[in-house]
C-alpha atoms as a PDB file:
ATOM      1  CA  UNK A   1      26.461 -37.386  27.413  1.00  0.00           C
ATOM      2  CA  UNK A   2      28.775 -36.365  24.588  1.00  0.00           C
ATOM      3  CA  UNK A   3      30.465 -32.766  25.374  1.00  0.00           C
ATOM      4  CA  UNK A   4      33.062 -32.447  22.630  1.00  0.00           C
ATOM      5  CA  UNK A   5      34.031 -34.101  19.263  1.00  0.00           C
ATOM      6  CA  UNK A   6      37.434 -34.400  18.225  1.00  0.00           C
ATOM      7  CA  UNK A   7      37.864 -35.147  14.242  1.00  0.00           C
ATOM      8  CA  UNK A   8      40.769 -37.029  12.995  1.00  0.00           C
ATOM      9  CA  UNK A   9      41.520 -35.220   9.866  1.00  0.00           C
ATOM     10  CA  UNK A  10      43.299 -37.236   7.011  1.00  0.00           C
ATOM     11  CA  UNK A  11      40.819 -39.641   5.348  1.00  0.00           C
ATOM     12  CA  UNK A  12      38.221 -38.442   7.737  1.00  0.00           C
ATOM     13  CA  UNK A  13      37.329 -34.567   6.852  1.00  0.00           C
ATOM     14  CA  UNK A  14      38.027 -35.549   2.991  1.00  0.00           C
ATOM     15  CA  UNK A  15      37.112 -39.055   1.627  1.00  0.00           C
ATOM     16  CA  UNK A  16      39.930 -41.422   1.216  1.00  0.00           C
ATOM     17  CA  UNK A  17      38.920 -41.741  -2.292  1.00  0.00           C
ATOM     18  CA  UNK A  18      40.979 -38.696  -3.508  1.00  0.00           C
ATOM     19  CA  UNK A  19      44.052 -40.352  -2.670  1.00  0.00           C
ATOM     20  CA  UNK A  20      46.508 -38.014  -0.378  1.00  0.00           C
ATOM     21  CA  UNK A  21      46.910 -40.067   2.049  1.00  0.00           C
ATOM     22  CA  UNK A  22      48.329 -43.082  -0.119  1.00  0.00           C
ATOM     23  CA  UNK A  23      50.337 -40.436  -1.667  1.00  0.00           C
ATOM     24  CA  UNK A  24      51.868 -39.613   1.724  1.00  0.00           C
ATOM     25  CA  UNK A  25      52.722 -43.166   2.297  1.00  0.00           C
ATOM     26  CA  UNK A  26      54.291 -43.221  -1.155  1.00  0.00           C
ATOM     27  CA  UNK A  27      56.362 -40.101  -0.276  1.00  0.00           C
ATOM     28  CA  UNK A  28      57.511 -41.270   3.514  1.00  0.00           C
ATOM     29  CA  UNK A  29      58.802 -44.590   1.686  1.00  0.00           C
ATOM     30  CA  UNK A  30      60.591 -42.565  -0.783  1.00  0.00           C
ATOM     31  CA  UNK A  31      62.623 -40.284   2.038  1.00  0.00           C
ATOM     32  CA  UNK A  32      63.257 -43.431   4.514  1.00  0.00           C
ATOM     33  CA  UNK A  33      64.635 -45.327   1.538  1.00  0.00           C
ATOM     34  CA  UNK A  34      66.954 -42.195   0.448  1.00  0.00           C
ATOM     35  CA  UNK A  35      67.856 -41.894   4.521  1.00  0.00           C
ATOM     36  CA  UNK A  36      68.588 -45.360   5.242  1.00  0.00           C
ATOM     37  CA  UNK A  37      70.126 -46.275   1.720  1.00  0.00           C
ATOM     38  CA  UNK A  38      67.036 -48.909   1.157  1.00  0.00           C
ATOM     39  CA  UNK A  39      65.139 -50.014  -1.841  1.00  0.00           C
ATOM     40  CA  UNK A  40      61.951 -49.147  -2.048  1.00  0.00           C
ATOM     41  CA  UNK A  41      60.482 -52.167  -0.914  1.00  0.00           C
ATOM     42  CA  UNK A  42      63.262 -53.148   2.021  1.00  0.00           C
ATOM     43  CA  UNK A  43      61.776 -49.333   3.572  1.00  0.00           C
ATOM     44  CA  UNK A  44      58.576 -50.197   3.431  1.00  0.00           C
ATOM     45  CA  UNK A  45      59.275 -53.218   4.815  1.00  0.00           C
ATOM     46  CA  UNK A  46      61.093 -51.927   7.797  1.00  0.00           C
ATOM     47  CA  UNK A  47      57.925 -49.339   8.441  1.00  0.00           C
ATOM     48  CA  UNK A  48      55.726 -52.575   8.300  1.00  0.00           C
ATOM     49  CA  UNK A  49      57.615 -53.608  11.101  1.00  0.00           C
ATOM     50  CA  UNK A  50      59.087 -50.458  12.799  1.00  0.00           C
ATOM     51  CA  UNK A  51      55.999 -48.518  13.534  1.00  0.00           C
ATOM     52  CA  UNK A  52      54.005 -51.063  14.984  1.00  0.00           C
ATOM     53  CA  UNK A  53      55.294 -50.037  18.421  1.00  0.00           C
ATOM     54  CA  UNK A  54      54.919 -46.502  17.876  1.00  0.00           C
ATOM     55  CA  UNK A  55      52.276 -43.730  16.293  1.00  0.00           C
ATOM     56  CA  UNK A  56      53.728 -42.371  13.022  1.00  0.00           C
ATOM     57  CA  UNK A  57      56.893 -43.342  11.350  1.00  0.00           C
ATOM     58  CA  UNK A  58      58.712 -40.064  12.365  1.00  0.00           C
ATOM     59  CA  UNK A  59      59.074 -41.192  16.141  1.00  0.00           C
ATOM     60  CA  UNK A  60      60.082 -44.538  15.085  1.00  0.00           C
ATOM     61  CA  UNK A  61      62.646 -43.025  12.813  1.00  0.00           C
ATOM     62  CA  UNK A  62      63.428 -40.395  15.206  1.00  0.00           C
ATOM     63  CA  UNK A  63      63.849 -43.272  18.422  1.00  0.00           C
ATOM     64  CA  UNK A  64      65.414 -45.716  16.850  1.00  0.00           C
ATOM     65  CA  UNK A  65      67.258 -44.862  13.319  1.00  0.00           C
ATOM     66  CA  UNK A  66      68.593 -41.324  14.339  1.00  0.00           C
ATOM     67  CA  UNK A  67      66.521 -38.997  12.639  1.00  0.00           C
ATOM     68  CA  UNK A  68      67.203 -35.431  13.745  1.00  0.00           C
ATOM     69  CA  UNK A  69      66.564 -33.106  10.740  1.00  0.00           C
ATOM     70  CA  UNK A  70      62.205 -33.231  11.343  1.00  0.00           C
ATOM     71  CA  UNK A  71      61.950 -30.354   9.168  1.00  0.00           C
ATOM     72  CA  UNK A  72      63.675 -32.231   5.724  1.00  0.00           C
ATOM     73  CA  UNK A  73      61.465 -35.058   6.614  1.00  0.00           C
ATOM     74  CA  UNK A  74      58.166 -32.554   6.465  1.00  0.00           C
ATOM     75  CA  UNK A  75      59.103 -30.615   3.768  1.00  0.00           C
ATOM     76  CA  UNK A  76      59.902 -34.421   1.452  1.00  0.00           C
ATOM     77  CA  UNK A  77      56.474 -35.817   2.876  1.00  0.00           C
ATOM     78  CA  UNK A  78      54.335 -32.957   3.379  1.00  0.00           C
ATOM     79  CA  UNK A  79      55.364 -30.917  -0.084  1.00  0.00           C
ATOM     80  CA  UNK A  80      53.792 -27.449  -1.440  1.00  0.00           C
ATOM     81  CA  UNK A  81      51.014 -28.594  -3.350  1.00  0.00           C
ATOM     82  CA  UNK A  82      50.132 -31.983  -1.738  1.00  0.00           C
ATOM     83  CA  UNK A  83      46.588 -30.934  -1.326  1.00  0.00           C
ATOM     84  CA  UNK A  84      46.011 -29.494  -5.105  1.00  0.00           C
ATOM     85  CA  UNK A  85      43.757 -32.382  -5.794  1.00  0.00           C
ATOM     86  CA  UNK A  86      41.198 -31.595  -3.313  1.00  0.00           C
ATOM     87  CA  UNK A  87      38.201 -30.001  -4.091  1.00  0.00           C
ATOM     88  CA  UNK A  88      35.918 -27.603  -1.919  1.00  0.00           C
ATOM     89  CA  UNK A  89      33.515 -29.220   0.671  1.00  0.00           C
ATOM     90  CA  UNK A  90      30.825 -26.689   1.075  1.00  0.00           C
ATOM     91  CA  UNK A  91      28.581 -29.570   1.889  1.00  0.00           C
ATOM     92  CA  UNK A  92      31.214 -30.596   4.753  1.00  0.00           C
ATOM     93  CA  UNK A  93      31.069 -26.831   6.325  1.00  0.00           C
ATOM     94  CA  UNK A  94      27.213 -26.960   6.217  1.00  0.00           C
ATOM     95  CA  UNK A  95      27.540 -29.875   8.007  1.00  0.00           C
ATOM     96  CA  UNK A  96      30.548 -28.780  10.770  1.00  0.00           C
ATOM     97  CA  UNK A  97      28.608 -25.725  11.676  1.00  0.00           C
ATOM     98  CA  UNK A  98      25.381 -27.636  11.872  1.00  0.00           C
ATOM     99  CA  UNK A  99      26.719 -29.658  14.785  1.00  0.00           C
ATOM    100  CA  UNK A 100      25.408 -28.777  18.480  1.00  0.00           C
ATOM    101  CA  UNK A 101      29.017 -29.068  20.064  1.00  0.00           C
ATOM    102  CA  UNK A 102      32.310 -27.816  20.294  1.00  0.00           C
ATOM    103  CA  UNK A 103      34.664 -29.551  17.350  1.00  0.00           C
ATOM    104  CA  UNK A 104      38.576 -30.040  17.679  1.00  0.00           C
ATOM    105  CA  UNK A 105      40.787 -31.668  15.340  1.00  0.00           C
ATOM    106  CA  UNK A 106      43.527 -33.985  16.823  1.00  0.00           C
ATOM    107  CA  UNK A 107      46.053 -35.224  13.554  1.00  0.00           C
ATOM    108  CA  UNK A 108      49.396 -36.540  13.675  1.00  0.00           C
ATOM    109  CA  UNK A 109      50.594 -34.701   9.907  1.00  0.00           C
ATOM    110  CA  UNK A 110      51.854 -31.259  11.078  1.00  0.00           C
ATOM    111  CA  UNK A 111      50.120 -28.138  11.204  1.00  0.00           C
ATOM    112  CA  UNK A 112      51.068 -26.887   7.212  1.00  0.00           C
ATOM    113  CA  UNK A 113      49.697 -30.227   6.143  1.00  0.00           C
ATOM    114  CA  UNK A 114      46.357 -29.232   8.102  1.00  0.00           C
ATOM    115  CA  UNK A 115      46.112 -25.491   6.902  1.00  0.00           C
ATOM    116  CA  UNK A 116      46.623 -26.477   3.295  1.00  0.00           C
ATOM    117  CA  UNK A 117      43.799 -29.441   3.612  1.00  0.00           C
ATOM    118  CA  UNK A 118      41.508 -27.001   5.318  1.00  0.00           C
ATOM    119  CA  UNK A 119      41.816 -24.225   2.849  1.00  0.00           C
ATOM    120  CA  UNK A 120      41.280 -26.425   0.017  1.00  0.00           C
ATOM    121  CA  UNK A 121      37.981 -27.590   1.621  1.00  0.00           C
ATOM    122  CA  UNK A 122      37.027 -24.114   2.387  1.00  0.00           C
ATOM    123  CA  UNK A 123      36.678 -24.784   5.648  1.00  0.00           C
ATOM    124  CA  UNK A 124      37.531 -22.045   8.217  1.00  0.00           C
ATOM    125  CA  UNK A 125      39.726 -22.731  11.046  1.00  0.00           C
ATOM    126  CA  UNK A 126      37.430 -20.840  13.380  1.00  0.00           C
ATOM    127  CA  UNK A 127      35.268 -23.890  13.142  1.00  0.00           C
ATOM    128  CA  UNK A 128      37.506 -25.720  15.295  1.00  0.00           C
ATOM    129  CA  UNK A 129      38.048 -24.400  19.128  1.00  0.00           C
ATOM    130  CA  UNK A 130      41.534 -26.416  18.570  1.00  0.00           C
ATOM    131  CA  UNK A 131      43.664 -27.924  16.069  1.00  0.00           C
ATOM    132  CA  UNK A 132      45.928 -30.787  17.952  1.00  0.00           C
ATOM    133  CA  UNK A 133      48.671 -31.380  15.446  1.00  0.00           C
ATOM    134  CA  UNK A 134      52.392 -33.544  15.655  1.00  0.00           C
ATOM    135  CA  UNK A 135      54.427 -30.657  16.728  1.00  0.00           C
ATOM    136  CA  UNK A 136      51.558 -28.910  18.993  1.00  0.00           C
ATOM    137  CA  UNK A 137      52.313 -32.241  20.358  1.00  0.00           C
ATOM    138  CA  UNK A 138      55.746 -32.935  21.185  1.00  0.00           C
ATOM    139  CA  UNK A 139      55.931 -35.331  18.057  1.00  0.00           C
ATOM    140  CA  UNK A 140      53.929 -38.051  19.575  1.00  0.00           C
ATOM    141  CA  UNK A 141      51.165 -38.845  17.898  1.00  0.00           C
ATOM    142  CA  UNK A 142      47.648 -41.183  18.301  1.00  0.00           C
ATOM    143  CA  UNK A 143      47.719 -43.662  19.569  1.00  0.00           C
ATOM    144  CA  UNK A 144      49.815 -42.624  22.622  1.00  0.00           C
ATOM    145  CA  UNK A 145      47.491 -42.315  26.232  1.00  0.00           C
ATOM    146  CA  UNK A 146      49.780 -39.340  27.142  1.00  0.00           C
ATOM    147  CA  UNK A 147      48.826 -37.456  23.787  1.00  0.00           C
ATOM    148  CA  UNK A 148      44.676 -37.911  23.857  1.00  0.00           C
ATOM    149  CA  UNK A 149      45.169 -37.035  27.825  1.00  0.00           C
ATOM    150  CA  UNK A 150      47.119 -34.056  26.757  1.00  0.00           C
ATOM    151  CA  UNK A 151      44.690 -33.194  24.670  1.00  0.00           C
ATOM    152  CA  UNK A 152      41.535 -33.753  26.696  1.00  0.00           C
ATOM    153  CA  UNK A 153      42.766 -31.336  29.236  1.00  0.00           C
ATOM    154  CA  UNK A 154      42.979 -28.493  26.930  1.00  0.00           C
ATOM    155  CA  UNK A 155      39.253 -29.155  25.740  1.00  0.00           C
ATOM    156  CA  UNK A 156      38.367 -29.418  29.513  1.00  0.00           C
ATOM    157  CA  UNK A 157      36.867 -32.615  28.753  1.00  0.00           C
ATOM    158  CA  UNK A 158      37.224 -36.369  29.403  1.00  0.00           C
ATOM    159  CA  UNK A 159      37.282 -39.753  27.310  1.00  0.00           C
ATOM    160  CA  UNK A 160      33.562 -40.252  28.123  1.00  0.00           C
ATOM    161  CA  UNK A 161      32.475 -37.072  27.455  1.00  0.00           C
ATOM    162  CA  UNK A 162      34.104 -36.746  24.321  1.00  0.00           C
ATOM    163  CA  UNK A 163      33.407 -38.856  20.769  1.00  0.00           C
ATOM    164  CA  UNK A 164      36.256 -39.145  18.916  1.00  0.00           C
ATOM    165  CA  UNK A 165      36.125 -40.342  14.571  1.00  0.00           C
ATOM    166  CA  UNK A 166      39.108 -41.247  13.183  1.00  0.00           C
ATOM    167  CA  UNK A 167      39.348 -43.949  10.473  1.00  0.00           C
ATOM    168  CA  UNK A 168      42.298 -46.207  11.618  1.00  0.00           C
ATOM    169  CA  UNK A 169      41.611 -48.530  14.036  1.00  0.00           C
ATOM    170  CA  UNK A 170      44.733 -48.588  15.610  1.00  0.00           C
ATOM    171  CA  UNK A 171      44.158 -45.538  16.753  1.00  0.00           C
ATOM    172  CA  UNK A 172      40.615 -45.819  17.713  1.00  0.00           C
ATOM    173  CA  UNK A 173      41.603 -48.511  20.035  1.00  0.00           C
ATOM    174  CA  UNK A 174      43.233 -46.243  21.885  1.00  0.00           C
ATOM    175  CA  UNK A 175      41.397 -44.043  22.735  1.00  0.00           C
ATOM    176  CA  UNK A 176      38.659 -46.482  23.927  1.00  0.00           C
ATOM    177  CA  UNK A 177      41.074 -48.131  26.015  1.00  0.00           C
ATOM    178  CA  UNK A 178      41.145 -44.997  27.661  1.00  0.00           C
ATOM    179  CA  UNK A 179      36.871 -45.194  28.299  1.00  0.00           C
ATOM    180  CA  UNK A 180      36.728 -42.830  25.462  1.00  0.00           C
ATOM    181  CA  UNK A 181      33.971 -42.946  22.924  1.00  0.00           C
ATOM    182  CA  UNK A 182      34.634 -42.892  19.320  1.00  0.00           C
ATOM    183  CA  UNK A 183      33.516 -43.977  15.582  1.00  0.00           C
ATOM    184  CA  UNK A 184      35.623 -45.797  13.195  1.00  0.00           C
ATOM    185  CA  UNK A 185      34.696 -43.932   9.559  1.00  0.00           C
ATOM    186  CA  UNK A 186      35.349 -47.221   7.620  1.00  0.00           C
ATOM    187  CA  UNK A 187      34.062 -45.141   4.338  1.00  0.00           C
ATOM    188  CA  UNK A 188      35.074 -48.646   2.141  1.00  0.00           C
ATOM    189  CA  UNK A 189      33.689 -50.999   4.103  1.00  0.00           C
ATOM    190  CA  UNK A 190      37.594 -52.398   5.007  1.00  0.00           C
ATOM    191  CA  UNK A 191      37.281 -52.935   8.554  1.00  0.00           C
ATOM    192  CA  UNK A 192      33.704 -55.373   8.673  1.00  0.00           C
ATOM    193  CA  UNK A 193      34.521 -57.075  11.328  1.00  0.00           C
ATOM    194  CA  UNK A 194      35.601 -54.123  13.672  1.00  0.00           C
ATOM    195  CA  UNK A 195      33.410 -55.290  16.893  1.00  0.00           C
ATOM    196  CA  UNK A 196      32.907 -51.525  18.148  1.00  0.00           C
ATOM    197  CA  UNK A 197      31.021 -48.403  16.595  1.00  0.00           C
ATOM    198  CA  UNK A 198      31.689 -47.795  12.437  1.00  0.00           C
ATOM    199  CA  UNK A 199      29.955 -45.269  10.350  1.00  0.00           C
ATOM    200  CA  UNK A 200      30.409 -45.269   6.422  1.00  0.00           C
ATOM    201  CA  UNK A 201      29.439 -41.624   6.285  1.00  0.00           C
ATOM    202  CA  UNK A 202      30.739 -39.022   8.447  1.00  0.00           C
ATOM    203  CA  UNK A 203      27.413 -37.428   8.238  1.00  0.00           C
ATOM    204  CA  UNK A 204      26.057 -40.548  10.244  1.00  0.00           C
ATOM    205  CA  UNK A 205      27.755 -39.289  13.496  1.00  0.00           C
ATOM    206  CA  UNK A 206      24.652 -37.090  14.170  1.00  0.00           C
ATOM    207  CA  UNK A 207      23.045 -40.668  15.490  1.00  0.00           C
ATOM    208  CA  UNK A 208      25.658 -40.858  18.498  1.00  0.00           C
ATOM    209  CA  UNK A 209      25.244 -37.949  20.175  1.00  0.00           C
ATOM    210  CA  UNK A 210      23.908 -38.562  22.808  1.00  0.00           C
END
């Protein structure tokens, strides 16, 4: 029986149709091309390629190119601003506080990235018993074992008992290699073929809880 449910947050809590996270792409190109003296398209070529073996581009960067300042790199990625073009969810809240269990959020942006989606949602923190960001992390992000078990022990919960929506896959197979349950949100249809549990609605959750 489901316990707990732990919301990705980027392109999850807000529809990917707005656009920030493609923006955030655009702007982590832009800072590893600066850093590494690349062309735009030779950086996102080597983040094709780099983070494959890890969970966001900052540990790759970090591991293997040498990447110490993590602050520069949030302030160029994660600006003032980022989430102007956001607009109030008060269907969203209805919706979060309707829920019959605890809710955590478990994101690999940092925490100023979170707070500034959030408010622009209207959504109150206090709806959350948690919010699992990058740094509350130790900079490892989804979809490192160590970082959902991390995680799961805070909520007192385990994989099982705990449904987990996020909408890249990636990261979703994680987790359920882990005997977690979870819900791709595959809100434009991109992943038809994903052979485990998809929703195209985040209100259509309500159907797994069991």
């Amino acid at each position: 029986m489901i316990q707990y449910l732990l919301f990705d947050l980027d392109n999850t809590l807000y529809s990917a149709r707005y656009g920030l996270e493609r923006n955030v792409d655009r702007r982590i190109i832009a800072y590893m091309a600066s850093y590494l003296g690349l062309s735009l398209e030779e950086a996102a070529k080597q983040r094709r390629e780099g983070i494959k073996f890890y969970g966001t581009t900052l540990e790759w960067l970090r591991n293997e190119k040498g990447l110490s300042d993590v602050e520069a790199y949030y302030a160029a990625t994660h600006p003032e601003g980022e989430a102007d073009t956001l607009p109030p969810n008060p269907m969203l809240r209805s919706f979060l506080e309707s829920l019959p269990l605890p809710r955590a959020i478990l994101t690999n942006s940092p925490r100023e990235h979170v707070d500034r989606i959030l408010n622009k949602l209207e959504i109150p923190e206090d709806l959350f018993t948690h919010i699992f960001d990058i740094r509350r992390n130790g900079f490892k992000g989804k979809p490192n074992a160590e970082v959902f078990y991390q995680v799961l022990a805070v909520l007192g919960t385990k994989p099982e008992t705990t449904l987990f929506i996020d909408d890249y896959p990636p990261y979703m197979e994680g987790y359920l290699a882990l005997g977690g349950k979870g819900l791709l949100l595959d809100e434009e249809n991109a992943y038809p073929d994903y052979p485990h549990p998809r929703i195209r609605e985040l209100w259509e959750l309500t159907s797994y809880l069991k």
